[in-house]
Protein backbone atom coordinates (compact mmCIF):
# COMPACT_ATOMS: atom_id res chain seq x y z
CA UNK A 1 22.04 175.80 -51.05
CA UNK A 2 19.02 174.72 -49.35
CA UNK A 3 17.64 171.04 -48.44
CA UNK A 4 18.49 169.05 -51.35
CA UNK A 5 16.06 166.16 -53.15
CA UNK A 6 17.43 163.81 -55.32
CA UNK A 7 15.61 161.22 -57.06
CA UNK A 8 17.96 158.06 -58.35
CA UNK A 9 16.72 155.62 -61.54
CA UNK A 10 18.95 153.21 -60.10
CA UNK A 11 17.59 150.63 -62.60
CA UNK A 12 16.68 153.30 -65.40
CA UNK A 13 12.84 152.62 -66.53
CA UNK A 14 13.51 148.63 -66.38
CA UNK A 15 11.08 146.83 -64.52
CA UNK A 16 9.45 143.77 -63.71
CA UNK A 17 5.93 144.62 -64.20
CA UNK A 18 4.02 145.82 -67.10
CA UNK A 19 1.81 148.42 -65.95
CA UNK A 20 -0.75 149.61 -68.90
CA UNK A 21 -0.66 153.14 -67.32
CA UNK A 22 2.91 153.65 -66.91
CA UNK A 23 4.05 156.94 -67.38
CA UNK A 24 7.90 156.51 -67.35
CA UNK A 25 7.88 153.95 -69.79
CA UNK A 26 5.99 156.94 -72.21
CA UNK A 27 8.62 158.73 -70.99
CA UNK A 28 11.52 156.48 -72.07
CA UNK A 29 10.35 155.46 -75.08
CA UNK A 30 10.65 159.43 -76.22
CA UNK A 31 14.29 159.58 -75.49
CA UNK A 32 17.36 158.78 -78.11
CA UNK A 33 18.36 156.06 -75.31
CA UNK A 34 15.34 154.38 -73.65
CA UNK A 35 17.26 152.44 -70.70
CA UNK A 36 20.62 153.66 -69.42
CA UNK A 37 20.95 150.17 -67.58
CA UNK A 38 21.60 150.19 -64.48
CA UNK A 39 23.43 152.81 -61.89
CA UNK A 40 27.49 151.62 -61.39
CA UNK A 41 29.14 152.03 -58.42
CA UNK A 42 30.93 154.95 -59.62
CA UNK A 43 28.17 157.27 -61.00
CA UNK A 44 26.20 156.54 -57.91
CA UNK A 45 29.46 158.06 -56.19
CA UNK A 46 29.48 161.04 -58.22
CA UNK A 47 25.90 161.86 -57.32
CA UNK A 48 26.91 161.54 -53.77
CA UNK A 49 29.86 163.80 -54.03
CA UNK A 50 28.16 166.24 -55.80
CA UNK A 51 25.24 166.83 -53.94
CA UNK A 52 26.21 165.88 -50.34
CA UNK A 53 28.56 168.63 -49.39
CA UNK A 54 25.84 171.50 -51.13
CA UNK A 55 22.99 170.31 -48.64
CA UNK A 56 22.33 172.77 -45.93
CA UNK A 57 20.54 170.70 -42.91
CA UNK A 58 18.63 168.19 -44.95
CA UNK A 59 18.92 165.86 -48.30
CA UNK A 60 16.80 163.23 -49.36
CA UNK A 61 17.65 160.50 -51.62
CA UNK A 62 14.52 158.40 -53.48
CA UNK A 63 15.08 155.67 -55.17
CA UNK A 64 12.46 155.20 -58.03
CA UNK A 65 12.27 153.30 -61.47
CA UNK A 66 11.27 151.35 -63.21
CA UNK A 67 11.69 149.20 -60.13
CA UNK A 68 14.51 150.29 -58.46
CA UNK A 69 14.68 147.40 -56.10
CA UNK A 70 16.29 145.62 -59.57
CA UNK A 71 19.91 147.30 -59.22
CA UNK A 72 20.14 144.85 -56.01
CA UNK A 73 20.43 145.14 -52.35
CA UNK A 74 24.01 145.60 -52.66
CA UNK A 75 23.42 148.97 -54.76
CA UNK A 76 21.37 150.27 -51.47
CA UNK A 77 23.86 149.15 -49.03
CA UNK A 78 26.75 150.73 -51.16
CA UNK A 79 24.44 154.21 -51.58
CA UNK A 80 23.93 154.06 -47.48
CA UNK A 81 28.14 153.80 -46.84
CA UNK A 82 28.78 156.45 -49.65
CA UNK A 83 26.26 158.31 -48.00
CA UNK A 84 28.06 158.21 -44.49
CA UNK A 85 31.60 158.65 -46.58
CA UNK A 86 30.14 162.30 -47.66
CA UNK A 87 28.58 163.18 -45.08
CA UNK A 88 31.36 165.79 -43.87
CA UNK A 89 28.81 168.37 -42.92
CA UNK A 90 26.50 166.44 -40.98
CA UNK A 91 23.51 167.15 -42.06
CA UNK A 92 20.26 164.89 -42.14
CA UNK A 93 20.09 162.18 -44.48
CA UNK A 94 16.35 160.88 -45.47
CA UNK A 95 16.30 157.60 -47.60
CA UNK A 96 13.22 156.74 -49.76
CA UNK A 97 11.88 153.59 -51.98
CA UNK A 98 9.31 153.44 -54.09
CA UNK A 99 8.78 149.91 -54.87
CA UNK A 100 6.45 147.39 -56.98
CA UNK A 101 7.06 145.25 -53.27
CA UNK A 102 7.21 142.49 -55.79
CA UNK A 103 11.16 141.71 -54.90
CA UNK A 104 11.03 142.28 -51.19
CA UNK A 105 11.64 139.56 -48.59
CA UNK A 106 12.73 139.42 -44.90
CA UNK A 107 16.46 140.35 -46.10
CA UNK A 108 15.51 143.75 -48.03
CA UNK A 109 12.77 144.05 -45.10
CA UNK A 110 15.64 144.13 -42.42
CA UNK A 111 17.90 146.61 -44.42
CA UNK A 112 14.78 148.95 -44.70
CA UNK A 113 14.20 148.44 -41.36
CA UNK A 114 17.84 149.20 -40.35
CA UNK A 115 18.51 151.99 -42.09
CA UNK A 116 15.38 153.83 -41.83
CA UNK A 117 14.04 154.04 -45.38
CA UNK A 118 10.94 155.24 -45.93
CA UNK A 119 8.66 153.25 -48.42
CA UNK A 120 6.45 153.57 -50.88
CA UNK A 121 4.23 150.53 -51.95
CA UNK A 122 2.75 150.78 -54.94
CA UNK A 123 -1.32 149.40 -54.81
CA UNK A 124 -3.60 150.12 -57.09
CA UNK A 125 -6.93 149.11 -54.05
CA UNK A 126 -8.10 145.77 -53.86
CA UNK A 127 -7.15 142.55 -55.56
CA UNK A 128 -10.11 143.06 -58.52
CA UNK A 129 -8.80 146.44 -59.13
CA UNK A 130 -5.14 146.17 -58.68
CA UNK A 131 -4.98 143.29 -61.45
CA UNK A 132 -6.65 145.00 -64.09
CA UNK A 133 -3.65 147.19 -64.87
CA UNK A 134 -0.54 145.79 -62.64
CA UNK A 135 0.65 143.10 -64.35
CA UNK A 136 4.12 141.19 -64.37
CA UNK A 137 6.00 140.27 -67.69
CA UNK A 138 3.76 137.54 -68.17
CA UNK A 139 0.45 139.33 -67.76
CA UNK A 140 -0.38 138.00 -64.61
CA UNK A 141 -1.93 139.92 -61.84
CA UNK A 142 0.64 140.98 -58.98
CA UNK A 143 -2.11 141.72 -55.90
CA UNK A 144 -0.87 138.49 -54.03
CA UNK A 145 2.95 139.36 -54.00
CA UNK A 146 2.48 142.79 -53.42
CA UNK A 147 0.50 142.49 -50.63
CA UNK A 148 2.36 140.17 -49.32
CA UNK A 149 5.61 142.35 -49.13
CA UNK A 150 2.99 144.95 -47.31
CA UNK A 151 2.64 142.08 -44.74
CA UNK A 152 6.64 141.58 -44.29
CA UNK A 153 6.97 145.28 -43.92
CA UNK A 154 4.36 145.61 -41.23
CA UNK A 155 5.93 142.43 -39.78
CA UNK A 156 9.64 144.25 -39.89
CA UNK A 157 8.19 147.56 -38.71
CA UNK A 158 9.54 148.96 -42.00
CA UNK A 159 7.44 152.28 -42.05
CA UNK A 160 5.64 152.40 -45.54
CA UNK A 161 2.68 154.54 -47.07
CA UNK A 162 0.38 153.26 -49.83
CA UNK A 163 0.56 155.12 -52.93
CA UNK A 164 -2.53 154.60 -55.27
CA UNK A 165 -2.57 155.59 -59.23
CA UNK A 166 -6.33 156.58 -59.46
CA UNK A 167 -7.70 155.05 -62.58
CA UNK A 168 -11.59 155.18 -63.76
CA UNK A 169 -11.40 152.18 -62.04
CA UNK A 170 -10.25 152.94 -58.71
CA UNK A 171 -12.71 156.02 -58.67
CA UNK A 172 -15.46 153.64 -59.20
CA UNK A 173 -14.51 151.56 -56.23
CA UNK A 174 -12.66 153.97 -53.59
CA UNK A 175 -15.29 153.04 -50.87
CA UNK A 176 -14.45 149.81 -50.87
CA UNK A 177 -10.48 150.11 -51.37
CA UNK A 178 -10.69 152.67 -48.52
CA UNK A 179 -11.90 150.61 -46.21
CA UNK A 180 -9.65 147.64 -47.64
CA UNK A 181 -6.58 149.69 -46.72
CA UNK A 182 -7.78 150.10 -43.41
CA UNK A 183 -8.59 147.14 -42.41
CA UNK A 184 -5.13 145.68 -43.43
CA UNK A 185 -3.85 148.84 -41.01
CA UNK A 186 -2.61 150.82 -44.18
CA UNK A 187 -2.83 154.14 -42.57
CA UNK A 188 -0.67 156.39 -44.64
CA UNK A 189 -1.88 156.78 -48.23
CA UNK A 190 -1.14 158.70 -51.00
CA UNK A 191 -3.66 158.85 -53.86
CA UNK A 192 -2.57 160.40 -57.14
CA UNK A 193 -4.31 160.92 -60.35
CA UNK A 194 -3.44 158.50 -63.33
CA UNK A 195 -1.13 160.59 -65.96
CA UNK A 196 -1.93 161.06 -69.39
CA UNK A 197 0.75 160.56 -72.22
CA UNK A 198 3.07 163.35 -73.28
CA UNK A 199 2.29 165.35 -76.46
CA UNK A 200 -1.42 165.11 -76.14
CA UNK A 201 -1.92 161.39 -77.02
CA UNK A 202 -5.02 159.64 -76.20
CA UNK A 203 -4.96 157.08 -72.90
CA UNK A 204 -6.55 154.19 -72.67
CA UNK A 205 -9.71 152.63 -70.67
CA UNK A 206 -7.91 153.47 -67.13
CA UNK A 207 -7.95 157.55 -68.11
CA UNK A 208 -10.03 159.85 -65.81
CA UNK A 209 -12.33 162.45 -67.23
CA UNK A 210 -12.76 165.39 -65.05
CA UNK A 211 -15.84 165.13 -63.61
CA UNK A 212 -15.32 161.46 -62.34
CA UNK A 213 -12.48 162.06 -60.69
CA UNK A 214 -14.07 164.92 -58.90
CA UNK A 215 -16.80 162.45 -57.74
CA UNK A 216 -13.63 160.25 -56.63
CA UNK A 217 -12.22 163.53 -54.43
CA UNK A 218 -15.45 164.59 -52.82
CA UNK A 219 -16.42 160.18 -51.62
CA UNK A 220 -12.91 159.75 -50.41
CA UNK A 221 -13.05 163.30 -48.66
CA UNK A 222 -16.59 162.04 -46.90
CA UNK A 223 -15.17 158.78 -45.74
CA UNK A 224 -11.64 160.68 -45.05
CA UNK A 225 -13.86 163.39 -42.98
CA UNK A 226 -15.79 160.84 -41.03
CA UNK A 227 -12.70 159.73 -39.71
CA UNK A 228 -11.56 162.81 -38.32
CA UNK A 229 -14.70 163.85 -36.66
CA UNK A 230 -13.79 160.35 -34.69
CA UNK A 231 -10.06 161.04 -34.33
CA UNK A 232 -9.42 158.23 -36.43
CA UNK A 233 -8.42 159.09 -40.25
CA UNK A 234 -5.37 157.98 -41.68
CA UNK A 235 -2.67 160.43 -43.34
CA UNK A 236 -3.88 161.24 -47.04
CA UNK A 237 -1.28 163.08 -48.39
CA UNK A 238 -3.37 165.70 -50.74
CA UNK A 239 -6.11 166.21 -47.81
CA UNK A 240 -3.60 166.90 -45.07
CA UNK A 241 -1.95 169.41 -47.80
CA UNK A 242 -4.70 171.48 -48.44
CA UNK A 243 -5.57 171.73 -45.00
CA UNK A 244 -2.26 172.88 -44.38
CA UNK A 245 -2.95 175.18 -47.53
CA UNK A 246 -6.09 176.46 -45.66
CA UNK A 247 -4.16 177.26 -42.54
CA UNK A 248 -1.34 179.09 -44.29
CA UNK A 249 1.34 176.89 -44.63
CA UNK A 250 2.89 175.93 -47.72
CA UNK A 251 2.29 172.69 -48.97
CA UNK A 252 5.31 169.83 -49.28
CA UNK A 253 3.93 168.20 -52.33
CA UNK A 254 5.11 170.39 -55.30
CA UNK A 255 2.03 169.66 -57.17
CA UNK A 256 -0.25 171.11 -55.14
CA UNK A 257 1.86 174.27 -54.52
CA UNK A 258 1.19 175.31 -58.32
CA UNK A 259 4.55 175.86 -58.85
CA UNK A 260 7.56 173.59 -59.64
CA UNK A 261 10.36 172.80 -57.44
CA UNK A 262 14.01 172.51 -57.03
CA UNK A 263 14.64 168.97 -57.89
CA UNK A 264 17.25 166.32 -59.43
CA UNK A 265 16.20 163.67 -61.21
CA UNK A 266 18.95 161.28 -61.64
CA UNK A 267 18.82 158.57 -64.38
CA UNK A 268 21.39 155.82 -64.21
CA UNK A 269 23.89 156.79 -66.29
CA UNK A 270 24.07 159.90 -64.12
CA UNK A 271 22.22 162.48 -66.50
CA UNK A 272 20.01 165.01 -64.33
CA UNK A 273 16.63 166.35 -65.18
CA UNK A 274 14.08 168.82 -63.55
CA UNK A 275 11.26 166.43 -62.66
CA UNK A 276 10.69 162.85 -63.00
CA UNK A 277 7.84 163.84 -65.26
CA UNK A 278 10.02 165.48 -67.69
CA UNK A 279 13.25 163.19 -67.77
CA UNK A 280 13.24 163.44 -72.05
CA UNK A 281 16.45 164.97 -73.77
CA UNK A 282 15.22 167.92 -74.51
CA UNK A 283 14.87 168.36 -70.52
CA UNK A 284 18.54 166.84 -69.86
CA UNK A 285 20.36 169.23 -67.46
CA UNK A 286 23.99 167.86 -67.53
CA UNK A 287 25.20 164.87 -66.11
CA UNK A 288 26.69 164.18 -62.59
CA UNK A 289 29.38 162.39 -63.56
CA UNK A 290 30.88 165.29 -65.43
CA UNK A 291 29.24 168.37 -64.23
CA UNK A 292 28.76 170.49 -60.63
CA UNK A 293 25.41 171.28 -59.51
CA UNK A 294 26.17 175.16 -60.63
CA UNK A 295 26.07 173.84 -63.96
CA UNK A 296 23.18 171.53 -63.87
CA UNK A 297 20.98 174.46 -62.24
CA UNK A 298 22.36 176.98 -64.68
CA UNK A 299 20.97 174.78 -67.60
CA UNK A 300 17.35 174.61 -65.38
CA UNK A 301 17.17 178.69 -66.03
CA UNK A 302 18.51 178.47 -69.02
CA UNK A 303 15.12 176.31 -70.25
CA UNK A 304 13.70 178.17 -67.42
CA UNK A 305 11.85 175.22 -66.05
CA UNK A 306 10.67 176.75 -62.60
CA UNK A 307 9.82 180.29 -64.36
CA UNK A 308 7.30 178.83 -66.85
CA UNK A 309 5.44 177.10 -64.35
CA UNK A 310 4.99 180.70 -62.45
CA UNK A 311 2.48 181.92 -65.61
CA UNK A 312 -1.03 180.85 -64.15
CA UNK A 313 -3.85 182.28 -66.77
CA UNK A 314 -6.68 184.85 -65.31
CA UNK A 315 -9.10 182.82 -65.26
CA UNK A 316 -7.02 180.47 -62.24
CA UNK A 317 -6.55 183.60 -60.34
CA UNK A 318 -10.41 184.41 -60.48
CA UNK A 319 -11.06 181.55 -59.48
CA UNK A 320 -12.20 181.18 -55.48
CA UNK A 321 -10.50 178.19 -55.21
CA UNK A 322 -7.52 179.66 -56.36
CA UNK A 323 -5.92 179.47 -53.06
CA UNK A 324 -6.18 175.55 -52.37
CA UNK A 325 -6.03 174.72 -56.30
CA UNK A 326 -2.94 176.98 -57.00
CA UNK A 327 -3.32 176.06 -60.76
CA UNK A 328 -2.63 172.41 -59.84
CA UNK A 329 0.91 170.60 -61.36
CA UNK A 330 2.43 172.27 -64.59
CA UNK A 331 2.82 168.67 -66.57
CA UNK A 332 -1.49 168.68 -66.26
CA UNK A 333 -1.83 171.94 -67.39
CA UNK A 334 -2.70 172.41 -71.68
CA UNK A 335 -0.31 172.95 -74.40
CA UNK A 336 3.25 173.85 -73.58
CA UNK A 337 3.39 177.55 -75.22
CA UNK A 338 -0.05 178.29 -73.41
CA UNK A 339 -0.99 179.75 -69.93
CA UNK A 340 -3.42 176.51 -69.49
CA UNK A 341 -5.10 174.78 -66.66
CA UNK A 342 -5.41 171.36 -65.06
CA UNK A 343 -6.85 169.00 -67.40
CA UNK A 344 -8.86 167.64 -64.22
CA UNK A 345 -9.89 171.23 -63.35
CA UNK A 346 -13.42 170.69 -63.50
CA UNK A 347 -13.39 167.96 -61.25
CA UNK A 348 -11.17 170.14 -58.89
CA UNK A 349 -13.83 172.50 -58.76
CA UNK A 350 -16.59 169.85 -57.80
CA UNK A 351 -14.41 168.98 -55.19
CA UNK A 352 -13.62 172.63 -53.54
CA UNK A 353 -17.20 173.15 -54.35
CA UNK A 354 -18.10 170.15 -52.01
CA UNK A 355 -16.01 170.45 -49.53
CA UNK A 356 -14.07 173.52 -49.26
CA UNK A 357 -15.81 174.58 -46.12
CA UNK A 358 -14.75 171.57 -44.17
CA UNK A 359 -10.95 171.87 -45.13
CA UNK A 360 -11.22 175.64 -43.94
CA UNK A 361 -12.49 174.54 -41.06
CA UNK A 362 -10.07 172.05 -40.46
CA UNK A 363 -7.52 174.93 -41.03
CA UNK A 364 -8.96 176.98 -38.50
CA UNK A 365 -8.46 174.36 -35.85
CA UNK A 366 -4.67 173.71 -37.13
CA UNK A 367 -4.32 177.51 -36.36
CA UNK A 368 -6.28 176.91 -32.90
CA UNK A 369 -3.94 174.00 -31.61
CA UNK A 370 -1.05 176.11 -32.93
């Protein structure tokens, strides 16, 4: 087996905000069972057994939700001792959170910190924007805690990236939020665009239209490029991918490798899916607590998840942008028995069209340094 990921729903899709956007609670609201509650002590040891011993050099465990930080800090030092129980081969463990910060404090800050989680904030820009949409169970705006657990984690040295849901709102305002996040010494970021419902469904006033969002790509590029030319940027996750893309490499993010991965996306009763975007019964895969990883990725070409994503239409591979784009991630793309394309593609292609020539360039001096 190669490097393993493994995504846990410790707390299923239960959470303590009430994002309008949210695309796991679409998700869950789909399924036969919309919360599995949360993750006991034994499933969570199943999953370790299970996927431990198959790593080869590397396995990463990410806890998402819902807000995973609900199962407890108990859950995450039990996960942490199981992981060192299974660990027979020892190979390198990697430890992720991504968190609504809201339930953070100096104790959770000092586990982080200990065990060397990575973390993954969730902020939707500044204060004005970040309320419209993150809300907590009584419809009050969450900026305030939030930031405030970014404070404790740069206080802890917890290391932590930003990761931004870009709304029509957060496009309208990224020159301000970008130089919000730098000034509060937020210098790893992760921008990703807002998802639309399953099945074709309408969104709501925080959906991007194409052409916007390209607007969005091409100002954050310019204040992103600016930056380098001074030796200054911070680490934005798609930029740094496509010019890795544009030197040759292949890309870490799945999304923007046009193809989908090798992943397991755990819920908490131990059921395993393909993709946290597709964690819906007719996606289920097995579950951990019964079933061996042979079986769970037998069921994945069975549906033949990673084979349908393969099918890019002719007018992709045309395209001269083809080779940063790569058809962009399959859950964008048009109906499901169609070879379609990003729903955003026009507003990829404003982007490439914009600034192509400075991520090739870019590329060139990757290869230089290299």
């Amino acid at each position: 087996m190669p490097p393993l990921s493994i995504m846990l729903k410790p707390a299923s899709g239960m959470c303590n905000m009430r994002c309008d956007y949210c695309f796991y609670h679409d998700e869950t609201a789909r399924r036969a069972v919309a919360s599995y509650g949360f993750m006991t002590e034994e499933t969570l040891k199943n999953v370790i057994r299970r996927t431990m011993p198959r790593a080869e050099g590397y396995i990463s465990y990410a806890c998402q939700g819902g807000e995973p930080t609900l199962a407890g800090l108990d859950f995450f030092k039990t996960l942490v001792r199981l992981e060192k129980q299974y660990n027979r081969n020892g190979v390198q463990v990697q430890n992720a959170l991504q968190t609504n910060g809201l339930l953070l404090d100096e104790e959770w800050c000092s586990f982080l910190k200990e065990n060397g989680f990575l973390v993954g904030l969730s902020v939707d820009g500044t204060c004005a924007v970040h309320d419209l949409y993150r809300k907590d169970r009584a419809n009050q705006g969450t900026f305030a805690r939030v930031h405030h657990a970014a404070q404790l984690m740069q206080k802890t040295g917890v290391e932590f990236n930003i990761l931004t849901v870009v709304t029509a709102d957060v496009c309208c305002h990224i020159e301000e939020i970008y130089a919000y996040y730098k000034q509060n010494g937020w210098m790893y970021q992760q921008y990703i665009a807002c998802l639309e419902p399953m099945e074709g469904e309408a969104g709501g006033p925080w959906s991007l239209q194409p052409e916007e969002y390209g607007s969005f790509l091409i100002r954050l590029f310019d204040l992103w490029y600016q930056d380098v030319q001074q030796g200054r940027q911070p680490f934005i996750r798609r930029f740094d991918n496509y010019v890795a893309l544009s030197a040759g490499y292949i890309p870490e993010a799945c999304d923007q490798r046009g193809t989908c991965g090798l992943q397991y996306a755990v819920e908490a009763d131990g059921s395993v899916y393909p993709c946290d975007f597709y964690m819906t019964d007719a996606y289920r895969l097995g579950n951990l607590n019964q079933d061996r990883l042979d079986g769970v990725d037998a069921k994945r070409r069975e549906i033949g998840f990673i084979e349908r994503s393969l099918k890019q239409s002719e007018e992709c591979r045309a395209c001269p942008y083809f080779y940063l784009c790569r058809g962009g991630c399959y859950r964008n793309r048009a109906a499901e028995e169609t070879v379609g394309k990003d729903r955003l593609c026009a507003g990829y292609r404003m982007f490439f069209e914009a600034c192509a020539d400075r991520i090739r360039a870019l590329g060139q001096a990757v290869l230089r340094s290299r």
